[in-house]
Protein backbone atom coordinates (compact mmCIF):
# COMPACT_ATOMS: atom_id res chain seq x y z
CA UNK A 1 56.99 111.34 75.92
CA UNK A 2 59.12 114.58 75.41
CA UNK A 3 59.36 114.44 79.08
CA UNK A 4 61.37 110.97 78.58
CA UNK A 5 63.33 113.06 75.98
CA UNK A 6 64.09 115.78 78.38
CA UNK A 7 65.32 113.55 80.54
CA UNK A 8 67.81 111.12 78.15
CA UNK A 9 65.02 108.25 77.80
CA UNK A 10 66.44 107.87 81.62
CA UNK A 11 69.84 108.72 81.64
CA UNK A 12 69.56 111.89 83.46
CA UNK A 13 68.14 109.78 86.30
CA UNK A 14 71.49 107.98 86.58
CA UNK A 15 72.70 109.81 90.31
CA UNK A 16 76.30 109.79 88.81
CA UNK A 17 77.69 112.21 86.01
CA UNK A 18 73.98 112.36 84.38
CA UNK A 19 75.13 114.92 82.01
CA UNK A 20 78.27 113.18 80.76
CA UNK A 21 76.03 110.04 80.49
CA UNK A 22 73.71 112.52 78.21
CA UNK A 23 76.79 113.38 76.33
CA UNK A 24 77.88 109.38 75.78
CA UNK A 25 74.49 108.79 74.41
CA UNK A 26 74.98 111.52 71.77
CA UNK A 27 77.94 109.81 70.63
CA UNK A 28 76.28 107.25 69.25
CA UNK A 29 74.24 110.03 67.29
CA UNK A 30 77.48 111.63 66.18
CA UNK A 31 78.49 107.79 65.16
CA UNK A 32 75.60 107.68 63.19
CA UNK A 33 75.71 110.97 61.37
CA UNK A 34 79.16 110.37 60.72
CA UNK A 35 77.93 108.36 58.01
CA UNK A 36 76.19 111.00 55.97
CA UNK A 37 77.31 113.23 53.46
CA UNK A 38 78.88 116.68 55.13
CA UNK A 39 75.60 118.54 53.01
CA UNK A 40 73.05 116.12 54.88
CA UNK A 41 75.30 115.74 58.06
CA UNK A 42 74.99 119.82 58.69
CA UNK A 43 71.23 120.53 58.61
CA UNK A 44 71.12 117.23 60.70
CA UNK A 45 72.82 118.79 63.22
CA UNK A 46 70.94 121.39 63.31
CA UNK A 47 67.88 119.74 63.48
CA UNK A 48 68.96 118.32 66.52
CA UNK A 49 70.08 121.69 68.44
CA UNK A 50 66.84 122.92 67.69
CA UNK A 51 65.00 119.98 68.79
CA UNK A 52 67.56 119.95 71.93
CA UNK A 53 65.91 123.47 72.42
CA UNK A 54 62.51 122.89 72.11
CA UNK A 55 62.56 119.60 74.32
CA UNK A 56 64.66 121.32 77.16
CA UNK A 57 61.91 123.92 77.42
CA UNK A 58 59.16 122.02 77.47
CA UNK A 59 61.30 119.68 80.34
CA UNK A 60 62.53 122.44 82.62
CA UNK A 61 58.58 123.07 83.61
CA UNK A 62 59.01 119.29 84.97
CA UNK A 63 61.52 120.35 87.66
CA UNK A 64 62.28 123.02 89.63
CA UNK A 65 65.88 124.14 88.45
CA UNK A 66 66.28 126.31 85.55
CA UNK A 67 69.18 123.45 84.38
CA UNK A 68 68.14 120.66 86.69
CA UNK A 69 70.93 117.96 86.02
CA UNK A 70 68.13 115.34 85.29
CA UNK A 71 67.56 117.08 81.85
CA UNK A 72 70.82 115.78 79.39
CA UNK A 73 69.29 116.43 76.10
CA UNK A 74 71.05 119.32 75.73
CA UNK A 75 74.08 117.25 76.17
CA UNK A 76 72.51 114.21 74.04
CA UNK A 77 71.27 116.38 71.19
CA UNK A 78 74.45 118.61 71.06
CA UNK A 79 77.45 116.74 71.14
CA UNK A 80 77.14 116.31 67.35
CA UNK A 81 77.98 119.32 66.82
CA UNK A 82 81.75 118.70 68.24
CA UNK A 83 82.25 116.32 65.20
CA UNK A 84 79.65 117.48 62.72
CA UNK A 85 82.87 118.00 60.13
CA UNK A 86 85.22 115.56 61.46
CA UNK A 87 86.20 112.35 60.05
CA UNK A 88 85.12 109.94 62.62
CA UNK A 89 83.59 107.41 61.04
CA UNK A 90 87.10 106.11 59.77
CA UNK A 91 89.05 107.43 62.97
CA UNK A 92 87.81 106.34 66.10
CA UNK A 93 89.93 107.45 68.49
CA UNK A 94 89.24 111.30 67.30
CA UNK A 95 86.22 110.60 68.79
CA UNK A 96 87.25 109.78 72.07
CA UNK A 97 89.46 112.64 72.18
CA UNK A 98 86.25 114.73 70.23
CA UNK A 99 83.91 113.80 73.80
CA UNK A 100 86.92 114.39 76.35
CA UNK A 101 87.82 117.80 74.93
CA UNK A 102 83.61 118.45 74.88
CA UNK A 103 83.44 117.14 78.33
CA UNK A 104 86.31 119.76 79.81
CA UNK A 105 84.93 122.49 78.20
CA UNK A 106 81.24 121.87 79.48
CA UNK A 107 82.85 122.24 82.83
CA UNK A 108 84.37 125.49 82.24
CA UNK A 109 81.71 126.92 80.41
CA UNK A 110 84.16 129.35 78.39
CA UNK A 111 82.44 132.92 76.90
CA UNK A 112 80.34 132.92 75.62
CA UNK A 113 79.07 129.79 76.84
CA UNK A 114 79.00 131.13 80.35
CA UNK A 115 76.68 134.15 79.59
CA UNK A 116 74.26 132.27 77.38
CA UNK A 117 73.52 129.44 80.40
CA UNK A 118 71.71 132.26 81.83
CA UNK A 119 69.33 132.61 78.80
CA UNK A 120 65.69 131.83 79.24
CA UNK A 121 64.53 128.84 79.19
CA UNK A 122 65.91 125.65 76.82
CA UNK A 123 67.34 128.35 74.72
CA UNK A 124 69.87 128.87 77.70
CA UNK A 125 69.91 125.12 78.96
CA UNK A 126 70.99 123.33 75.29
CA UNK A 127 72.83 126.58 73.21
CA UNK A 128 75.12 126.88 76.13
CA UNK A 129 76.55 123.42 74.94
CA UNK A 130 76.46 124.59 71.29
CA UNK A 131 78.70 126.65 72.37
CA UNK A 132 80.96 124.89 73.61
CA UNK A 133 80.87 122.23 71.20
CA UNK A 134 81.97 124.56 68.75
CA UNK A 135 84.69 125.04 70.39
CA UNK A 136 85.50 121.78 70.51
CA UNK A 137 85.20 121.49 67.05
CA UNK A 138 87.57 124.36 66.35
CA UNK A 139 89.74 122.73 68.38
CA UNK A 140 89.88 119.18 67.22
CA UNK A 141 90.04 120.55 63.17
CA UNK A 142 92.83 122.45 64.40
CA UNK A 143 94.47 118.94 65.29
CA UNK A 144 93.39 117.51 62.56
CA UNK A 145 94.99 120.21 60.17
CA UNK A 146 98.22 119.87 62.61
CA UNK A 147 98.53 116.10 62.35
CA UNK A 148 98.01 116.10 58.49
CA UNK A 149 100.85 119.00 58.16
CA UNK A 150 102.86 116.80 60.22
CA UNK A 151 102.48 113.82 57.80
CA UNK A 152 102.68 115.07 54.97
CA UNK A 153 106.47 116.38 56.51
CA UNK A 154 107.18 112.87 57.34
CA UNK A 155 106.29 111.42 53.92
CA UNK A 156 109.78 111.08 51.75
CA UNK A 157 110.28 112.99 48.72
């Protein structure tokens, strides 16, 4: 069973992007937290990177990379952490932008992202993408913020 986690309930099997497929899964998650209450929606979130940890240590003794691409539940488990304070529910489109910005990053791995891939274990495999969904995050509140300034600007006295 956690093997079947490890591996995206099959998604990581998919010879094409498996990790980005990972990543699309979780944002049905993030969909679905979206709904909560910020107070319920954060220790949910967590719940899920430590889960994400747990299950990508037990699944890296299936195969014989460290971060075999098969295993996406770091990606799965993790994304919601890109929009864990973000209004997506109501704005769609933010979430779109939410996974692109996610999915760059994960390719660049920026520090400390980079350093902690090499971590032991599913502590390495799944905080790695913490990381860089925190980023994201940063950055897409930082939009946020920006677009609300701007319409509040536009608004006439």
């Amino acid at each position: 069973m956690i093997h079947w986690l490890a591996i995206g309930l099959g998604l990581g099997l998919i010879p094409f992007v498996p990790g980005t497929m990972g990543a699309l899964a979780g944002v049905a998650i993030a969909f679905g937290l979206a709904r909560l209450r910020l107070r319920w929606r954060i220790p949910a979130v967590a719940l899920l990177v430590v889960l994400a940890i747990g299950i990508c240590e037990y699944g890296k003794a299936d195969f014989e990379q460290k971060d075999d691409p098969r295993i996406v539940a770091d990606e799965l488990l993790t994304f919601p952490v890109a929009t864990v304070a973000l209004p997506v529910a109501r704005q769609p489109g933010l979430m779109a932008a939410t996974f692109l910005i996610s999915q760059g990053l994960d390719g660049l791995k920026p520090p400390p992202a980079s350093g902690i891939e090499s971590w032991p274990g599913g502590l390495g495999i799944a905080l790695d993408d913490t990381v860089t969904n925190l980023y994201t995050l940063g950055i897409m509140a930082a939009v946020q913020a920006g677009r609300r300034r701007w319409l509040n600007r536009q608004r006439p006295s």
